[in-house]
N, C-alpha and C. Protein backbone atom coordinates (compact mmCIF):
# COMPACT_ATOMS: atom_id res chain seq x y z
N UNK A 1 154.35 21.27 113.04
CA UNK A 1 152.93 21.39 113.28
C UNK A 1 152.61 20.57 114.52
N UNK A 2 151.64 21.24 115.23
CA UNK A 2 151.38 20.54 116.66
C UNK A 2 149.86 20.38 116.46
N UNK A 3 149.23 19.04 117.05
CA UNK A 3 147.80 19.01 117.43
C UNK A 3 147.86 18.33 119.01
N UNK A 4 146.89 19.11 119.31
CA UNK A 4 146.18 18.72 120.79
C UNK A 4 145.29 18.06 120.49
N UNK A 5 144.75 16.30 120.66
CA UNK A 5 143.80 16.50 120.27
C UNK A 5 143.02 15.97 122.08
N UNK A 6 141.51 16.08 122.18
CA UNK A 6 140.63 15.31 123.08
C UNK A 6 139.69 15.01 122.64
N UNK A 7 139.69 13.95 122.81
CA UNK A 7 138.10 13.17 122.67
C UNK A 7 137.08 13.50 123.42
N UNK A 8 136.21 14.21 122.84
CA UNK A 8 134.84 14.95 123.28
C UNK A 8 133.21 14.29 123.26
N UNK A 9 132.30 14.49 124.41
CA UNK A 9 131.13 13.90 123.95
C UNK A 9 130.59 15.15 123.72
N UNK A 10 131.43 16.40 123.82
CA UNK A 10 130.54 17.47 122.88
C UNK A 10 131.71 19.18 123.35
N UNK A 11 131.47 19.50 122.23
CA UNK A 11 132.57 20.78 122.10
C UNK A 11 131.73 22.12 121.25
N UNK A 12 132.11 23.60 121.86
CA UNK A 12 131.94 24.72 120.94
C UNK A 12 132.75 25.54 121.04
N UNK A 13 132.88 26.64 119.71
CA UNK A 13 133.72 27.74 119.96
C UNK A 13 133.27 28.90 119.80
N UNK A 14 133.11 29.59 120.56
CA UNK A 14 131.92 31.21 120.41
C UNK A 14 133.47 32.06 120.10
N UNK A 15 132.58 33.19 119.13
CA UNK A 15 133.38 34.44 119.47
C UNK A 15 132.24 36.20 119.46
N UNK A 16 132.56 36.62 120.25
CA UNK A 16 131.55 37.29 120.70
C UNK A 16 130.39 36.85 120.84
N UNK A 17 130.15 36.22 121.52
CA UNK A 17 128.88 35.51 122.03
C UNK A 17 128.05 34.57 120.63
N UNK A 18 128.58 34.35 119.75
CA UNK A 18 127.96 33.97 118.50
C UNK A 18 128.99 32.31 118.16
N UNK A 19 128.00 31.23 118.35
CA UNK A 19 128.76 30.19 118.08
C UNK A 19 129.18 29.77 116.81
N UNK A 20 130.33 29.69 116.47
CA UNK A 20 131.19 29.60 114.87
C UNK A 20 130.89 28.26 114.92
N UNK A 21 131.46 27.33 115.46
CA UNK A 21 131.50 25.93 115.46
C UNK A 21 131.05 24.88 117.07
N UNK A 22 130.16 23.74 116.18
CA UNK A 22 130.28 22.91 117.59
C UNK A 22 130.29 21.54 117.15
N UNK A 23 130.39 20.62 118.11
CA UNK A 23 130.26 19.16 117.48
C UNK A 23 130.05 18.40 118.60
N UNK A 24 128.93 16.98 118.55
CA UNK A 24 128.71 16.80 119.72
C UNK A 24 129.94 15.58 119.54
N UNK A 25 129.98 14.20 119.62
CA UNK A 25 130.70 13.20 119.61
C UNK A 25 131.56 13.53 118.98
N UNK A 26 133.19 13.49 119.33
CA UNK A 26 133.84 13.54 118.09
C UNK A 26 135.82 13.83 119.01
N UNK A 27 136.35 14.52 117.76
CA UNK A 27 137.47 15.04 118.62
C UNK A 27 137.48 16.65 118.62
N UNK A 28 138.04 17.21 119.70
CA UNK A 28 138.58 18.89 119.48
C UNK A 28 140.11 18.83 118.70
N UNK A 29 140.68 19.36 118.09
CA UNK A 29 141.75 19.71 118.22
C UNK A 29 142.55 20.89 117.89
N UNK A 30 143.22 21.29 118.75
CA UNK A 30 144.05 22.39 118.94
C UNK A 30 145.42 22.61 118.04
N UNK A 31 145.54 23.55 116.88
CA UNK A 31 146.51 23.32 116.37
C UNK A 31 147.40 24.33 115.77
N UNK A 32 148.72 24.02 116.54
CA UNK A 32 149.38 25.16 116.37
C UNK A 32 150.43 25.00 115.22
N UNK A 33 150.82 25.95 114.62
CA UNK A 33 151.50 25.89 112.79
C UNK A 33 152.68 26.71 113.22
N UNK A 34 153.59 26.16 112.63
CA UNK A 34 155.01 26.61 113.14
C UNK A 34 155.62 27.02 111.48
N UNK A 35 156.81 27.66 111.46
CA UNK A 35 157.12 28.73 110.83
C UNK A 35 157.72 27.54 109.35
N UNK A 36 158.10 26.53 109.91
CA UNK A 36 158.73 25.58 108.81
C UNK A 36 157.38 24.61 108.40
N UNK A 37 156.45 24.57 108.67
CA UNK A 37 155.51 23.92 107.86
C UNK A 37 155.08 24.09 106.79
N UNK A 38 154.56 22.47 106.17
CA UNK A 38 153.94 23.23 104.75
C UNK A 38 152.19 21.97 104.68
N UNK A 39 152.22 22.04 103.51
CA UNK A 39 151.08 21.30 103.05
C UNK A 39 151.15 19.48 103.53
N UNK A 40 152.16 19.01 103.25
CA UNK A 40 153.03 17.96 103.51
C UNK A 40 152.84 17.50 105.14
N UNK A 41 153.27 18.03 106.18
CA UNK A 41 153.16 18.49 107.22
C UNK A 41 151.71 18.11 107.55
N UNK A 42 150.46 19.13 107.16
CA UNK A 42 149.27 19.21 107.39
C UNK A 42 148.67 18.14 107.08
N UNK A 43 149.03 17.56 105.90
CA UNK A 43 148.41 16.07 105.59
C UNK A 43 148.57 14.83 106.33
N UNK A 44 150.22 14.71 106.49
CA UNK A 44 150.44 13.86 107.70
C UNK A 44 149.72 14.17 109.15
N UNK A 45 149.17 15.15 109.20
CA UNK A 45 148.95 15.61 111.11
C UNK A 45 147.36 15.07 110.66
N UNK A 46 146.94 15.47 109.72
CA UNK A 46 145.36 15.50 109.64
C UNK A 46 145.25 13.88 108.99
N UNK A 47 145.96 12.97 108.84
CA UNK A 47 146.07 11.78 108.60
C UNK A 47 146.01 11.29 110.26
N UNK A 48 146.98 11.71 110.82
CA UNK A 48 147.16 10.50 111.84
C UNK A 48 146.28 11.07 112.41
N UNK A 49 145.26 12.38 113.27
CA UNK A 49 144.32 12.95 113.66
C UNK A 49 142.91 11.65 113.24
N UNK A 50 142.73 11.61 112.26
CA UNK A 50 141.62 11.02 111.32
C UNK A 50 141.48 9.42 112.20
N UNK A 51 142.58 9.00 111.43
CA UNK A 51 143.49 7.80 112.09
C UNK A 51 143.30 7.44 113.18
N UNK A 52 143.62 8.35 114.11
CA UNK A 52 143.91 7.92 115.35
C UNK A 52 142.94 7.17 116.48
N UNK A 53 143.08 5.77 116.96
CA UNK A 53 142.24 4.92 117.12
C UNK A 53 141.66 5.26 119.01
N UNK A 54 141.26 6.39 119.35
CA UNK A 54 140.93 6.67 120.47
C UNK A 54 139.18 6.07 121.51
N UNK A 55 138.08 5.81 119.98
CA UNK A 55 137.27 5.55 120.16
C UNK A 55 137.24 3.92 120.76
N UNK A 56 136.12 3.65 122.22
CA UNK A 56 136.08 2.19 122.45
C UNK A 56 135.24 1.43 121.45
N UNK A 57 135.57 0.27 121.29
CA UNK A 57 134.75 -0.53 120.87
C UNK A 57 134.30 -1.30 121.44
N UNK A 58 133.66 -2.00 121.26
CA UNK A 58 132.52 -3.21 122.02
C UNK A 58 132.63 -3.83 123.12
N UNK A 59 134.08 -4.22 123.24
CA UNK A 59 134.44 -4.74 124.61
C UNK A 59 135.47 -3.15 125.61
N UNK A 60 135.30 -2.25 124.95
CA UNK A 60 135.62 -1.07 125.75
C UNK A 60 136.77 -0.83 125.25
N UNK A 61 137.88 -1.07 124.43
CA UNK A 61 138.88 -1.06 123.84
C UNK A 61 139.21 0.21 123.25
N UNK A 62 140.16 1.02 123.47
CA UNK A 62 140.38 2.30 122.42
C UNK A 62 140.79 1.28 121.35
N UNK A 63 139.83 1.31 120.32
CA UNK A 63 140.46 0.78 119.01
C UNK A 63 139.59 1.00 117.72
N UNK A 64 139.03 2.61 117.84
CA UNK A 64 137.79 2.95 117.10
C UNK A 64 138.92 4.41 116.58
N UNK A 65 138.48 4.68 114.99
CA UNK A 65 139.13 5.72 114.99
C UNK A 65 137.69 7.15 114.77
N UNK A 66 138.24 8.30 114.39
CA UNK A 66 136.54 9.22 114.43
C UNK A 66 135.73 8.92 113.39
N UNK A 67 135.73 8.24 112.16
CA UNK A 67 134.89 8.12 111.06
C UNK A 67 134.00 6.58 111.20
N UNK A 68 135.03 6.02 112.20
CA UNK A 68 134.29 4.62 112.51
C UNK A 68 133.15 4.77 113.04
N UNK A 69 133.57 5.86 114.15
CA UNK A 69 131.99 5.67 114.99
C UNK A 69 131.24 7.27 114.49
N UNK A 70 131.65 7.70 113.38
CA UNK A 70 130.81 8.39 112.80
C UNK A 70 130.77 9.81 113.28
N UNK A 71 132.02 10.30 114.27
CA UNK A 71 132.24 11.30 115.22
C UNK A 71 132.49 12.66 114.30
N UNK A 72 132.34 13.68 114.96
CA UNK A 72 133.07 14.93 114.51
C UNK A 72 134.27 15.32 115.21
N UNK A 73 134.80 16.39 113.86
CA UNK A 73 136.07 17.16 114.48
C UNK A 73 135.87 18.34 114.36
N UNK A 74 136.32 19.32 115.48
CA UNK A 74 136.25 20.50 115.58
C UNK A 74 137.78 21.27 115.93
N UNK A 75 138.22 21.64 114.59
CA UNK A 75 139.48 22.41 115.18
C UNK A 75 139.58 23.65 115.27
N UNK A 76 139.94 24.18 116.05
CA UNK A 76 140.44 25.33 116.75
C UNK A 76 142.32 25.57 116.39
N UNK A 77 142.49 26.75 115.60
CA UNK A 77 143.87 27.19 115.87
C UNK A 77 144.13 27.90 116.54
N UNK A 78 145.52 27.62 117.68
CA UNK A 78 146.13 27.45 119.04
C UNK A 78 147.51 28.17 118.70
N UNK A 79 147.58 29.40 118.52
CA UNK A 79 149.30 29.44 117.85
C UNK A 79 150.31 29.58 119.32
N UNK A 80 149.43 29.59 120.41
CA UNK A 80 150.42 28.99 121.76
C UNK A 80 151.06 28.03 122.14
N UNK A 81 150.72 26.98 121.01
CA UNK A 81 151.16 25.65 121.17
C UNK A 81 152.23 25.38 120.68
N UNK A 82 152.91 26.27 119.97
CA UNK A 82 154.46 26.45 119.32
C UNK A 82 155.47 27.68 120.20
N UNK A 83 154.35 27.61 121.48
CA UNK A 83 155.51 29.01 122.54
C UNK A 83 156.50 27.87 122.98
N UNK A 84 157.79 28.68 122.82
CA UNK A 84 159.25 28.67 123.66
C UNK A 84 159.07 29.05 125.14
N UNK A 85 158.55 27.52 125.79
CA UNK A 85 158.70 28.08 127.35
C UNK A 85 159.75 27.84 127.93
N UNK A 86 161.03 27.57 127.60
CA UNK A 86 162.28 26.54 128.05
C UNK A 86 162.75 27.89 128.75
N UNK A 87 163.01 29.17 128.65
CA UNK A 87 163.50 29.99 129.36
C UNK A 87 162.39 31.31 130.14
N UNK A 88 162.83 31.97 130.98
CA UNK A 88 162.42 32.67 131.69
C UNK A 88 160.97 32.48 131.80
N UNK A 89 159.84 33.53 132.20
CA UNK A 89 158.64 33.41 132.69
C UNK A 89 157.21 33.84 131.82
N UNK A 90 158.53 34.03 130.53
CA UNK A 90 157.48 34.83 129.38
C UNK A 90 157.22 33.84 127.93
N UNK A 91 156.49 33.19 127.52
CA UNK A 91 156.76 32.61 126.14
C UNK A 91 157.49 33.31 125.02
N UNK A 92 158.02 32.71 124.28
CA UNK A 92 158.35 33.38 122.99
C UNK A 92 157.63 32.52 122.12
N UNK A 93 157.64 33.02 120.77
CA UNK A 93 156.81 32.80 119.78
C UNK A 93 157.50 33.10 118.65
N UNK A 94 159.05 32.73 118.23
CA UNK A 94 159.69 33.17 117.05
C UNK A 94 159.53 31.75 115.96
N UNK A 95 158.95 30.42 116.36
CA UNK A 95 158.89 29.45 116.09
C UNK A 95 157.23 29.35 115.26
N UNK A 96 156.81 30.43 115.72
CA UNK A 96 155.50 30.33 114.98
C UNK A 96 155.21 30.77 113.34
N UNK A 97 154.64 30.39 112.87
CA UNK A 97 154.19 31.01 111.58
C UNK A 97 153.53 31.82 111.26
N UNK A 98 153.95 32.48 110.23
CA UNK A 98 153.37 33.84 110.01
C UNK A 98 152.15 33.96 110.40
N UNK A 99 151.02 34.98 110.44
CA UNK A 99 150.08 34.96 110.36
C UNK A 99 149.18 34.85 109.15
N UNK A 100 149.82 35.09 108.51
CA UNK A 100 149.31 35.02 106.48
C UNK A 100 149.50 33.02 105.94
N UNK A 101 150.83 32.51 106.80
CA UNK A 101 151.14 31.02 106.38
C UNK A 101 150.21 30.48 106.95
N UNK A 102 150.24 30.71 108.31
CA UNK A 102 149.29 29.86 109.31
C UNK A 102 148.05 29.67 109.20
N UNK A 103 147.06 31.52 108.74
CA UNK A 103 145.57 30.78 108.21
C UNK A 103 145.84 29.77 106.83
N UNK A 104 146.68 30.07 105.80
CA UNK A 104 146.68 29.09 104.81
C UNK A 104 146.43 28.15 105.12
N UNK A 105 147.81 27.37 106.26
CA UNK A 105 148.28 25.75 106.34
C UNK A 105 146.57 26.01 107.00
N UNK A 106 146.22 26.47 108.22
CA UNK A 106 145.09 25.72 109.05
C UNK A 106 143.84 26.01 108.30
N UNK A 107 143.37 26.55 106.79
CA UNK A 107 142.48 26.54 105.81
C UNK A 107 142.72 25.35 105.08
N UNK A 108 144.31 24.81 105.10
CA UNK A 108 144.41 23.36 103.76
C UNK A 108 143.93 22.27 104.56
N UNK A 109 144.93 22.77 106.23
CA UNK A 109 144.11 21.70 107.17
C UNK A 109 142.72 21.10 106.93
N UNK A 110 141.93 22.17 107.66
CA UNK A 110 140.48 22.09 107.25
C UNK A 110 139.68 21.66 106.15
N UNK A 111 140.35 21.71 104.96
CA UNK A 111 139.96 21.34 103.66
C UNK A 111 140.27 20.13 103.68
N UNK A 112 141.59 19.63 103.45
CA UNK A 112 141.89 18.46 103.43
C UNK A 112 141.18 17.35 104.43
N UNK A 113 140.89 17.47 106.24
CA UNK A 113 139.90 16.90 106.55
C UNK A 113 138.70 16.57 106.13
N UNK A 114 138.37 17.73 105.54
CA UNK A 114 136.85 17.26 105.02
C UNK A 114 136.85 16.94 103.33
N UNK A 115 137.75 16.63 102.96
CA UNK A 115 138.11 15.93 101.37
C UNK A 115 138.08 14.34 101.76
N UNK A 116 138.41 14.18 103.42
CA UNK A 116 138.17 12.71 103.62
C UNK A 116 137.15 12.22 103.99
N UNK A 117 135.83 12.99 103.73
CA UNK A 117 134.64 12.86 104.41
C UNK A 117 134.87 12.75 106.15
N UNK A 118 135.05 13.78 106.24
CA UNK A 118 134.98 14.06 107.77
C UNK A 118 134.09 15.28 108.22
N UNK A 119 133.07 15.41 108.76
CA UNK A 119 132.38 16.20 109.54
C UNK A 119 133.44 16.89 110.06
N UNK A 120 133.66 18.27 109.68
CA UNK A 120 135.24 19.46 110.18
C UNK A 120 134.31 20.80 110.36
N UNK A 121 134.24 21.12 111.71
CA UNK A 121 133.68 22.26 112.06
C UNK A 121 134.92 22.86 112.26
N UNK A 122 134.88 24.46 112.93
CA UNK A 122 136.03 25.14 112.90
C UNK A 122 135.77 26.77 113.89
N UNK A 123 136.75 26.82 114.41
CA UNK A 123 136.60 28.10 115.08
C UNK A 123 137.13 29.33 113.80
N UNK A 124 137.55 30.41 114.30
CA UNK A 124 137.76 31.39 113.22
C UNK A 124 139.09 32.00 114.01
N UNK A 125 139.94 31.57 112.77
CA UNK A 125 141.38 31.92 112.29
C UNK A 125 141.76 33.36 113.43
N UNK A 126 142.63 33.62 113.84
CA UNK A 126 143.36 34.23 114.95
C UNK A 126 141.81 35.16 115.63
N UNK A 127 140.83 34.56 115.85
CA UNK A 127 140.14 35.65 116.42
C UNK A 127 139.97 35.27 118.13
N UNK A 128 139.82 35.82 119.13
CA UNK A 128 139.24 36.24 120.33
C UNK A 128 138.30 34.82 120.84
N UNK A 129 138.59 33.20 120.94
CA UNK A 129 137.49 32.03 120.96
C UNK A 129 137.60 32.08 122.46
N UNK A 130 136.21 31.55 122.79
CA UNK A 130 135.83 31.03 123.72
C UNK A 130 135.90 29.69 123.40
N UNK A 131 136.57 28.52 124.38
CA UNK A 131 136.29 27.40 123.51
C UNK A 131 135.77 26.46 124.83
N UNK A 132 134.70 25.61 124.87
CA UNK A 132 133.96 24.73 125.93
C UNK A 132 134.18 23.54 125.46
N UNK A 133 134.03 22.27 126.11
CA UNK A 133 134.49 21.36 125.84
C UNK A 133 133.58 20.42 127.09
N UNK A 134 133.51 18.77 127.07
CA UNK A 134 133.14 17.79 127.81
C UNK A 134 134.28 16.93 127.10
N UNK A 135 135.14 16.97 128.20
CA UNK A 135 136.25 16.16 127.29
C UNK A 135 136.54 14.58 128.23
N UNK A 136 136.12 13.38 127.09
CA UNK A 136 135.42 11.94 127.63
C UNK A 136 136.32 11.14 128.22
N UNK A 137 136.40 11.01 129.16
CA UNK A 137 137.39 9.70 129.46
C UNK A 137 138.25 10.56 130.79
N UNK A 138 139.05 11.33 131.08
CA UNK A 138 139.30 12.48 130.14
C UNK A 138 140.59 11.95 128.91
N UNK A 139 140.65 11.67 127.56
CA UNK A 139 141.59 11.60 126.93
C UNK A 139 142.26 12.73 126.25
N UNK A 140 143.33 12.60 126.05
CA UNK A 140 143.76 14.02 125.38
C UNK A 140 145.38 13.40 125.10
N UNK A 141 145.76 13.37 123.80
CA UNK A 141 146.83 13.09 122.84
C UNK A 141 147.59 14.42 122.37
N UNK A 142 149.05 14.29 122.64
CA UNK A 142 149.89 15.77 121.49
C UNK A 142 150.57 14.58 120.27
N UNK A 143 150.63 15.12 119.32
CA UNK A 143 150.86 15.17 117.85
C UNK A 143 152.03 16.52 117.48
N UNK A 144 152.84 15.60 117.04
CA UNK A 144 154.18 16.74 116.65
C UNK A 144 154.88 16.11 115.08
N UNK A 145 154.70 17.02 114.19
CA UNK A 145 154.41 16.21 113.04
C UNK A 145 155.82 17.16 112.60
């Protein structure tokens, strides 16, 4: 399992012109589900995601994680983020997960974030996103779980 994540002072994801999800303060993250993942997997990624101490604190410090300063998350699934670019000019994608596993894991995802009291907005499962972003600092972290 892969997450992209960036720290955002504000993010949305349209699909056909109709916004599914947005969040102003918070993180985006991008996440792509690979063919050997399971529940296990998703908990650890959406642990250290939660976790992860990107926000400044008082003296400017990344040492805030998203529930500290009260932020949202908005994830978006990315199943490009598990392409095989190591050869020729074309991705492959045999590393990815089904399409039937993948909404699962990135539905337990989603659940399980917000079982931790987390504000979890969400784009919609393999469809067509537009995704916008103000991404702060600029920071941006990969996660390979």
């Amino acid at each position: 399992m892969i997450g992209l994540i960036q720290r955002v002072s504000g993010a949305k994801v349209e699909v056909n012109n109709e916004t599914v999800g947005q969040i102003s303060k918070g993180i985006l993250l991008l996440l792509g589900i690979e063919r050997e993942d399971d529940e296990a997997k998703a908990q650890k990624l959406a642990d250290k995601v939660l976790r992860y101490r990107i926000f400044a604190d008082d003296a400017g410090k990344m040492n805030l994680n998203l529930n500290q300063v009260q932020g949202q998350l908005l994830v978006v699934s990315q199943f490009t983020l598990v392409a095989d670019t190591q050869k020729g000019n074309r991705p492959g994608f045999s590393a990815g997960a089904s399409p039937e596993k993948g909404e699962f894991l990135y539905r337990y995802f989603v659940d399980y974030c917000r079982s931790q009291n987390t504000d979890c907005q969400t784009g919609r499962f393999g469809a067509d996103m537009q995704v916008s972003l103000v991404n702060d600092g600029p920071v941006t972290f990969q996660f390979r779980v």
